[in-house]
N, C-alpha and C. Protein backbone atom coordinates (compact mmCIF):
# COMPACT_ATOMS: atom_id res chain seq x y z
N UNK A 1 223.02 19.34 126.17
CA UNK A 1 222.97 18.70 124.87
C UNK A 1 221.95 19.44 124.01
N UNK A 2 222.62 19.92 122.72
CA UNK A 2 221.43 20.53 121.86
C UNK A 2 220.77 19.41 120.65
N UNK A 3 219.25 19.71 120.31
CA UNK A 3 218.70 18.98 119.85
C UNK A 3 218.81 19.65 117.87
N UNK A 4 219.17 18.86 117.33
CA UNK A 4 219.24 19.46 115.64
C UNK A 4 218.25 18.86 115.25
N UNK A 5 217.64 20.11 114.20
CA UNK A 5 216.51 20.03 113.93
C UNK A 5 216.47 18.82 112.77
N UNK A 6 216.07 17.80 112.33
CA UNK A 6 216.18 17.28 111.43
C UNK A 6 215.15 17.57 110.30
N UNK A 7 214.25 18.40 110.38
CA UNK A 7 212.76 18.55 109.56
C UNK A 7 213.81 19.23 108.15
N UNK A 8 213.15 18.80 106.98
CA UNK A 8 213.86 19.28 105.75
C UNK A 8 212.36 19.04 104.85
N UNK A 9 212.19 20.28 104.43
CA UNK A 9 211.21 20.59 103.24
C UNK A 9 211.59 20.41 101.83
N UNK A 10 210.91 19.88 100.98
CA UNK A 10 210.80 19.66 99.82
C UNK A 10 210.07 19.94 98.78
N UNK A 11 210.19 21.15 97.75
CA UNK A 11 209.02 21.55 97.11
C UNK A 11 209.02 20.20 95.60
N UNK A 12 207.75 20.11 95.35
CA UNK A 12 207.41 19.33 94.76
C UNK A 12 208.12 19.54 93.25
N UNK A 13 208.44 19.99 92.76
CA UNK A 13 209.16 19.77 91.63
C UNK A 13 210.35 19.32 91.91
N UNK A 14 211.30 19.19 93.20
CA UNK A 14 212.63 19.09 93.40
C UNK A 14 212.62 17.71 93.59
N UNK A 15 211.03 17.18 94.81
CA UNK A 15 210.56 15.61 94.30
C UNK A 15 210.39 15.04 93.11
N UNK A 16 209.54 15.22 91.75
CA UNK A 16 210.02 15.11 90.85
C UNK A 16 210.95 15.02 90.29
N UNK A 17 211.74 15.80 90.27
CA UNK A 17 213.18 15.95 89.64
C UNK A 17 214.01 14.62 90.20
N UNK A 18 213.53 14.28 91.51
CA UNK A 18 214.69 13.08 91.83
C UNK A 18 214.46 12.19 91.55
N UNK A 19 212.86 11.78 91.77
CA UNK A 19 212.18 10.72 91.58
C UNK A 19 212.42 10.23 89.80
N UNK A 20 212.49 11.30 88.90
CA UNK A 20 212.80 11.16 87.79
C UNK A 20 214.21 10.63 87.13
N UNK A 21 215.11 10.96 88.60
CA UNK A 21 216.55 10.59 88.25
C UNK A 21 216.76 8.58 88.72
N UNK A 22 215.89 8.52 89.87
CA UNK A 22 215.43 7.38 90.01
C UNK A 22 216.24 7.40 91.56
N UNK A 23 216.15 8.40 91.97
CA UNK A 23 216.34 8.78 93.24
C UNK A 23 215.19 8.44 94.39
N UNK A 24 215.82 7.68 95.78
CA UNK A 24 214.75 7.28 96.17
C UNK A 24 215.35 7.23 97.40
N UNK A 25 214.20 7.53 98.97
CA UNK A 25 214.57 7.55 100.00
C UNK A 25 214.10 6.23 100.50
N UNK A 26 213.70 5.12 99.87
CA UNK A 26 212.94 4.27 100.60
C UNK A 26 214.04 3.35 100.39
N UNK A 27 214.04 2.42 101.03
CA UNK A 27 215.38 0.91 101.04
C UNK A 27 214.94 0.12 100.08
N UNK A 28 215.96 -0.08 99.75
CA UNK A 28 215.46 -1.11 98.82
C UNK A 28 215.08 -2.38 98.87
N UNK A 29 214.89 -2.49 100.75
CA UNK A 29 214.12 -3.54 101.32
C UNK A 29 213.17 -3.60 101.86
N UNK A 30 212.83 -2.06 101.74
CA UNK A 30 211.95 -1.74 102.33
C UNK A 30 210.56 -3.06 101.87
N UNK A 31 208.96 -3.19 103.03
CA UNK A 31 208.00 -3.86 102.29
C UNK A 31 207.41 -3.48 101.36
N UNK A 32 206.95 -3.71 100.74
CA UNK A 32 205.30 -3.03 99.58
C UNK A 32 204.62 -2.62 100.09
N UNK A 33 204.28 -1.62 100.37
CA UNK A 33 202.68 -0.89 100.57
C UNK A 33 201.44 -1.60 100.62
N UNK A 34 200.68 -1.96 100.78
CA UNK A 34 199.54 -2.38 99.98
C UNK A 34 199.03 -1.69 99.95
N UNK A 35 197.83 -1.62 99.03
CA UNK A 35 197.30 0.09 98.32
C UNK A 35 195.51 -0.22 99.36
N UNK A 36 195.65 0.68 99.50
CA UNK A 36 194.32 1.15 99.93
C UNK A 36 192.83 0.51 99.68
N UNK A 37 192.34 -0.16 99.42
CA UNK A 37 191.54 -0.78 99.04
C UNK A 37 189.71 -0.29 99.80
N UNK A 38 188.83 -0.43 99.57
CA UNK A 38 187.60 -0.21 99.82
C UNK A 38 187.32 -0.60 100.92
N UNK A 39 187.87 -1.90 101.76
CA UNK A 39 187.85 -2.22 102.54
C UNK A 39 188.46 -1.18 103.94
N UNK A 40 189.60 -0.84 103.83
CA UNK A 40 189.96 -0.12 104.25
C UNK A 40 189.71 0.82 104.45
N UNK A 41 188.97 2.11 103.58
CA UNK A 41 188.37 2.99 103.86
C UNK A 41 187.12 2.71 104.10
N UNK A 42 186.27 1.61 104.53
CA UNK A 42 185.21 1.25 105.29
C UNK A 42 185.29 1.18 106.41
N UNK A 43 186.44 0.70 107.18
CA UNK A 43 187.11 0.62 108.68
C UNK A 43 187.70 1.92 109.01
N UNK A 44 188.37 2.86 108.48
CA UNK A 44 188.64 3.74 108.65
C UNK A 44 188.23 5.29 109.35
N UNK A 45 188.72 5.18 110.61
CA UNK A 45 187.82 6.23 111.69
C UNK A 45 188.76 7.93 111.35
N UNK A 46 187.91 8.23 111.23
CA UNK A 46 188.32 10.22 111.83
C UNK A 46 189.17 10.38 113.06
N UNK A 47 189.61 10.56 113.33
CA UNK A 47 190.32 11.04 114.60
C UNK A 47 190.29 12.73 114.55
N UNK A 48 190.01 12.94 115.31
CA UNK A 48 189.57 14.52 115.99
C UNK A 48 189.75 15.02 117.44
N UNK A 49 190.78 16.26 117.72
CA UNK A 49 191.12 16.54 118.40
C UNK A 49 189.56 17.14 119.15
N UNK A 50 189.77 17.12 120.67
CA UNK A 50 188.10 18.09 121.35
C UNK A 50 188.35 19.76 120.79
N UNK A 51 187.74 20.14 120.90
CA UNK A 51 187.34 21.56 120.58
C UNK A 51 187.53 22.47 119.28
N UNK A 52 185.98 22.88 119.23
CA UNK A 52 185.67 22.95 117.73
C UNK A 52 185.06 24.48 118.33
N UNK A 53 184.93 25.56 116.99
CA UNK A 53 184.63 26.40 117.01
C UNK A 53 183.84 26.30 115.56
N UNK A 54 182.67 27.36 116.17
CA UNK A 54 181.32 26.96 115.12
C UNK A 54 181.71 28.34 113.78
N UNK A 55 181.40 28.14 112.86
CA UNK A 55 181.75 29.17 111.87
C UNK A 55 181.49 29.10 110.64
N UNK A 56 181.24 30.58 109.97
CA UNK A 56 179.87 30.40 108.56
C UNK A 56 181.32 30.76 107.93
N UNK A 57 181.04 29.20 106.45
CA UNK A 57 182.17 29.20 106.12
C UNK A 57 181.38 29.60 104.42
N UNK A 58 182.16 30.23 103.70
CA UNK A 58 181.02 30.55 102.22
C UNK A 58 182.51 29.52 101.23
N UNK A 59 181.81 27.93 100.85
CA UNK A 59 182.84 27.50 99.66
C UNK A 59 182.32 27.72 98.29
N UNK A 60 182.55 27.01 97.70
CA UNK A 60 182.61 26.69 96.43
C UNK A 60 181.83 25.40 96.26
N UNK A 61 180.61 25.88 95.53
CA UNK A 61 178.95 24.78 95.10
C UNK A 61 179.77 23.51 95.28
N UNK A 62 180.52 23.38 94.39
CA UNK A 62 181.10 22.17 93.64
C UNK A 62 181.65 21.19 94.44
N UNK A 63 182.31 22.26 95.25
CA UNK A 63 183.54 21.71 96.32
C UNK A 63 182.14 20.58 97.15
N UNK A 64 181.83 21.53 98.15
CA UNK A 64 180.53 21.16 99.13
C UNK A 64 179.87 20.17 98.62
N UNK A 65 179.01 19.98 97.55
CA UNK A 65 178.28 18.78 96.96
C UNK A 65 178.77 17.78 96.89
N UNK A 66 180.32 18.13 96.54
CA UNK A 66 181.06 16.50 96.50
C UNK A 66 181.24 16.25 97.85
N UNK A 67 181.85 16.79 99.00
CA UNK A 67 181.97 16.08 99.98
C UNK A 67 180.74 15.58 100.52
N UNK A 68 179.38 16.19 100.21
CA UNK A 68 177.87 16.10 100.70
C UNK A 68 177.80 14.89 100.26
N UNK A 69 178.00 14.22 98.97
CA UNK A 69 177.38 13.20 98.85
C UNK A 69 178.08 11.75 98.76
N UNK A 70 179.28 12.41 99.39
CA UNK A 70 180.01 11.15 100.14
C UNK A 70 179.59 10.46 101.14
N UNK A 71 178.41 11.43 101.40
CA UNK A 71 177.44 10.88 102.79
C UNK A 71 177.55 11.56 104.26
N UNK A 72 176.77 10.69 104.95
CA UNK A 72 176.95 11.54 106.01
C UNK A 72 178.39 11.79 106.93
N UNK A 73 178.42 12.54 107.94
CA UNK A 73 179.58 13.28 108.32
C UNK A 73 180.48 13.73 107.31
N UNK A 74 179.91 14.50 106.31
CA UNK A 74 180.68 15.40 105.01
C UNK A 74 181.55 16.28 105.83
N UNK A 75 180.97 17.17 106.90
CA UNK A 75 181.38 18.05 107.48
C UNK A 75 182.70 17.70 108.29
N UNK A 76 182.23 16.70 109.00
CA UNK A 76 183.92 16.27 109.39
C UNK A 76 184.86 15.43 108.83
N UNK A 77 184.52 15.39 107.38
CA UNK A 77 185.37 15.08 106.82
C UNK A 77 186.51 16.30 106.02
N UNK A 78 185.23 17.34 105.70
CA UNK A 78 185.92 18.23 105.53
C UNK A 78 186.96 19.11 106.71
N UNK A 79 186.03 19.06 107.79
CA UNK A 79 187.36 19.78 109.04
C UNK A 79 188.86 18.75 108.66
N UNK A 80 188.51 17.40 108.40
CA UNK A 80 189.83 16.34 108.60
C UNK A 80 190.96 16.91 107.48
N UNK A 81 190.13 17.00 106.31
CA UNK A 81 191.06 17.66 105.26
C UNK A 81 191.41 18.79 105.76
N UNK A 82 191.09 20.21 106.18
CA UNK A 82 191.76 21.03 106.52
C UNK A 82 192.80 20.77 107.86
N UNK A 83 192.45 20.18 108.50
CA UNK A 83 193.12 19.47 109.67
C UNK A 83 194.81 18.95 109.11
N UNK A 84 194.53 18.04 107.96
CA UNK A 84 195.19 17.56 107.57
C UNK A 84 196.48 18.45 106.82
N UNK A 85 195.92 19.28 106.27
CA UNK A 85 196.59 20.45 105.63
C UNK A 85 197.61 21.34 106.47
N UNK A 86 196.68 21.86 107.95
CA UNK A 86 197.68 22.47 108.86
C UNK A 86 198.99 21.74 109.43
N UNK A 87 198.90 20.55 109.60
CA UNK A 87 200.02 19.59 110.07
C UNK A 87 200.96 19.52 109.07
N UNK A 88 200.26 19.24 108.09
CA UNK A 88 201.01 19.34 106.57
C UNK A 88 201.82 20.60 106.71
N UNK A 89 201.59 21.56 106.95
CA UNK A 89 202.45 23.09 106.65
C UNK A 89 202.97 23.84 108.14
N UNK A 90 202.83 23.05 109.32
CA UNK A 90 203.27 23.06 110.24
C UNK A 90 205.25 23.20 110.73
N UNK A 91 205.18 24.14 111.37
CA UNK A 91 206.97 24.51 111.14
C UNK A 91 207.32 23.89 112.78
């Protein structure tokens, strides 16, 4: 038995474009979301795979200060965003 791939990419204007037609993959029974609230990102843990490799990274002032003064563990918040990114673009 062969397995078909079901993964299908979407560049963001082609989302737009549908979303604009009023095109939509969600049911129309689907529930409501509830939005994110403060609370939620107070409870909200990192998850992190083990093994890290140490490395001099040179960003951008701007970039760095903002995640710095989000407080402490800036740093793994920033690995999470890049983390987040590779899965994101993952084939």
């Amino acid at each position: 038995m062969t397995q078909k791939n079901t993964t299908v990419r979407y560049s963001l204007k082609s989302i737009k474009r549908k979303l604009s037609r009023g095109a939509s993959k969600t049911r129309a029974d689907a529930p409501e979301a509830a939005p994110a609230d403060d609370d939620f990102w107070k409870r909200a843990r990192i998850v992190m795979p083990p093994g890290k490799t140490s490395v001099h990274l040179r960003l951008d002032s701007d970039v760095f200060d903002w995640f710095k003064r989000q407080g402490e563990g800036h740093l793994t918040r920033m690995n999470a965003v890049l983390r987040s990114y590779v899965e994101a673009h993952k084939e």
